[in-house]
Protein backbone atom coordinates (compact mmCIF):
# COMPACT_ATOMS: atom_id res chain seq x y z
CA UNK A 1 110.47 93.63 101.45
CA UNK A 2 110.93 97.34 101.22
CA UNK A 3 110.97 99.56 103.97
CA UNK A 4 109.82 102.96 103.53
CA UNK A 5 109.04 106.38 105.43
CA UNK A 6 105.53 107.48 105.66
CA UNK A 7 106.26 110.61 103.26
CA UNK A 8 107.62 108.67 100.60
CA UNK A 9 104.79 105.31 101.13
CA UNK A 10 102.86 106.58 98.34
CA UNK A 11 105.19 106.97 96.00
CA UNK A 12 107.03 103.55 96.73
CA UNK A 13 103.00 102.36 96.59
CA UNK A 14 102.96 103.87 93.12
CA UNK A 15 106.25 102.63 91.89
CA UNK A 16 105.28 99.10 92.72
CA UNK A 17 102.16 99.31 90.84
CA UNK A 18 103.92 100.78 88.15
CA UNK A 19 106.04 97.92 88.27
CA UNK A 20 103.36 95.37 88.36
CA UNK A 21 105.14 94.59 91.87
CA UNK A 22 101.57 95.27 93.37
CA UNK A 23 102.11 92.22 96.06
CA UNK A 24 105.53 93.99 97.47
CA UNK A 25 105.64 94.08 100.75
CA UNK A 26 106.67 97.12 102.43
CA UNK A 27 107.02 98.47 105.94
CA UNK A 28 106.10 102.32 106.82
CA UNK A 29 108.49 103.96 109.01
CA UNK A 30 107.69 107.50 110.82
CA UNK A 31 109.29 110.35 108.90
CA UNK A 32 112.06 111.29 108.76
CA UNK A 33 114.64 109.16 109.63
CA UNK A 34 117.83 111.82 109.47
CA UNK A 35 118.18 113.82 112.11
CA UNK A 36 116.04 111.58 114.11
CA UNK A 37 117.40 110.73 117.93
CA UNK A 38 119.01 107.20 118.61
CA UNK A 39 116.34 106.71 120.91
CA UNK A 40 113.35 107.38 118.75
CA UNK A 41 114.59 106.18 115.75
CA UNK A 42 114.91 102.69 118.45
CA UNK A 43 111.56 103.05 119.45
CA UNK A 44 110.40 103.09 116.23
CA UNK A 45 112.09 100.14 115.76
CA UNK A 46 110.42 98.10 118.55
CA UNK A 47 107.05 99.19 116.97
CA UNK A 48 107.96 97.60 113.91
CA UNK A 49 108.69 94.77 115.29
CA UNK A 50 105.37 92.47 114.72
CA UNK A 51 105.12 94.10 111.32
CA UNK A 52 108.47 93.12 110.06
CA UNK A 53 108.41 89.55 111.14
CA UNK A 54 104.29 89.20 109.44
CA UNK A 55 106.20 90.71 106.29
CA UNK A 56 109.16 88.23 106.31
CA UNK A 57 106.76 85.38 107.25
CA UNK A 58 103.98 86.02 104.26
CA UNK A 59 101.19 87.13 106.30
CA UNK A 60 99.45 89.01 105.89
CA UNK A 61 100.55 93.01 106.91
CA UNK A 62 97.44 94.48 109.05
CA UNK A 63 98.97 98.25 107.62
CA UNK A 64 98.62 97.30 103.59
CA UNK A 65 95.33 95.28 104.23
CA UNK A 66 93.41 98.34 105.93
CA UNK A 67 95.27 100.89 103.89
CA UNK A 68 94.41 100.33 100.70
CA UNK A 69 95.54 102.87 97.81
CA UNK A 70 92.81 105.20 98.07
CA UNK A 71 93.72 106.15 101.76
CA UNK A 72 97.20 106.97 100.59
CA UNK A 73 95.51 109.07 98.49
CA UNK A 74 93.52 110.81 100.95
CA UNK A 75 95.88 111.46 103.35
CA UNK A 76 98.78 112.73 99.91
CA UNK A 77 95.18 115.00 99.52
CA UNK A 78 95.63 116.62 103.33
CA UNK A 79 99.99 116.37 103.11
CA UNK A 80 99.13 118.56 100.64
CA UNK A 81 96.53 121.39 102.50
CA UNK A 82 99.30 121.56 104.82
CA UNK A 83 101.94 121.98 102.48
CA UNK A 84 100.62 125.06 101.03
CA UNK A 85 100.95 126.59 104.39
CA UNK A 86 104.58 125.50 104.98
CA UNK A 87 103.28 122.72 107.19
CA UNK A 88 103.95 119.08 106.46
CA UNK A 89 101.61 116.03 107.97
CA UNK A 90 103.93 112.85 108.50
CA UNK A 91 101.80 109.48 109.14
CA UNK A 92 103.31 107.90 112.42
CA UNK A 93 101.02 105.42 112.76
CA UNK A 94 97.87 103.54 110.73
CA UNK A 95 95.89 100.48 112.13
CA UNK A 96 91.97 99.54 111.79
CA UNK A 97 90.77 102.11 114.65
CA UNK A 98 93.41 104.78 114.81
CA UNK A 99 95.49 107.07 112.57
CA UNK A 100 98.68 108.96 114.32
CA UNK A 101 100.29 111.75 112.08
CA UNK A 102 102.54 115.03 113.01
CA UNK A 103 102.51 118.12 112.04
CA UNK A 104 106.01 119.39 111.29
CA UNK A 105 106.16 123.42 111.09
CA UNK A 106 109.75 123.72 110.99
CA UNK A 107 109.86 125.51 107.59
CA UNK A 108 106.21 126.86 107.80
CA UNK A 109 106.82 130.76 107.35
CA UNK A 110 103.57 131.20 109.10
CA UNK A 111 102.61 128.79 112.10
CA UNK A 112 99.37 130.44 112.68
CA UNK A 113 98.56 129.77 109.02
CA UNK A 114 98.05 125.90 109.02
CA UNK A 115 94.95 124.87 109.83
CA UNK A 116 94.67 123.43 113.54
CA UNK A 117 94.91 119.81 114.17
CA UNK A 118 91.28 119.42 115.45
CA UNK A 119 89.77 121.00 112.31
CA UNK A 120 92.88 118.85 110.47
CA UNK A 121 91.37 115.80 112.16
CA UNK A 122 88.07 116.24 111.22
CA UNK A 123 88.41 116.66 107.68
CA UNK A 124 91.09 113.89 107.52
CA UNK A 125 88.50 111.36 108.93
CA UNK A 126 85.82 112.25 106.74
CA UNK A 127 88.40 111.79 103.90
CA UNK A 128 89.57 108.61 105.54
CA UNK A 129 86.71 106.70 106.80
CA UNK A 130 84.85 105.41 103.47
CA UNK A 131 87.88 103.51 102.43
CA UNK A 132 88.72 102.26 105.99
CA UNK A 133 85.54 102.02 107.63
CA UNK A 134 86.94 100.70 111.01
CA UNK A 135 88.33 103.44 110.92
CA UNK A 136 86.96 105.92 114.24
CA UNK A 137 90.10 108.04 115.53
CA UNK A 138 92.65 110.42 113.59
CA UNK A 139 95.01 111.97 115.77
CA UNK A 140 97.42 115.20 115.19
CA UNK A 141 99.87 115.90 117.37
CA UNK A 142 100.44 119.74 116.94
CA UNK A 143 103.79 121.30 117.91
CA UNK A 144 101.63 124.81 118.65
CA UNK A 145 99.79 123.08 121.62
């Protein structure tokens, strides 16, 4: 089992497949992890919980099953928009319903510049929803608001 941060899942997604390791398991942590409080970083934890022990036990992981490779492509497509802008998108959350991401402006030079989370949300379900079709909720939680 790996355990990963959402910035880095699709490259530890591409690594395994590059590896032929295409039935690792891995779990996907918020990002980042440094500089993260005690008590976040702990209630991330508890989150993971039911996750870690399906991964350890063989089942099945509900994340990798309804997040197949082409929605970690979709969402590296938006981490990108945002970039340009100085913004960076961090997944918190992925399930069959609901998608939870950030938007981190720390080092954006111009706030105003990224594209607001409502018109973010939009476009990242219509990139989202025909490779998870259960798919009915993206959610951005925007520092600006």
């Amino acid at each position: 089992m790996v355990v990963a941060t959402s910035k880095f899942r699709l490259l530890t997604d591409q690594v395994a497949q590059s590896l032929d390791a295409t039935d690792l398991r891995v779990l996907e942590v918020p990002h980042p992890l440094g500089g993260t409080d005690d008590s976040t970083i702990v209630s991330w934890a508890d989150a993971a919980v039911a996750e870690t022990l399906r991964l350890f036990t063989g089942a099945a992981p509900e994340a990798q099953a309804s997040k197949p490779a082409d929605v970690s492509s979709a969402i590296a497509e938006m981490q990108a928009l945002v970039a340009a802008d100085g913004g960076e998108l961090v997944l918190d959350s992925f399930d069959d319903a609901v998608a939870n991401f950030s938007l981190v402006l720390e080092s954006a030079e111009c706030r105003e510049c990224v594209m607001p989370a409502e018109h973010l949300e939009a476009i990242l379900l219509d990139k989202l929803k025909p490779h998870a079709p259960n798919l009915d909720t993206v959610r951005i939680s925007d520092p600006r608001v």
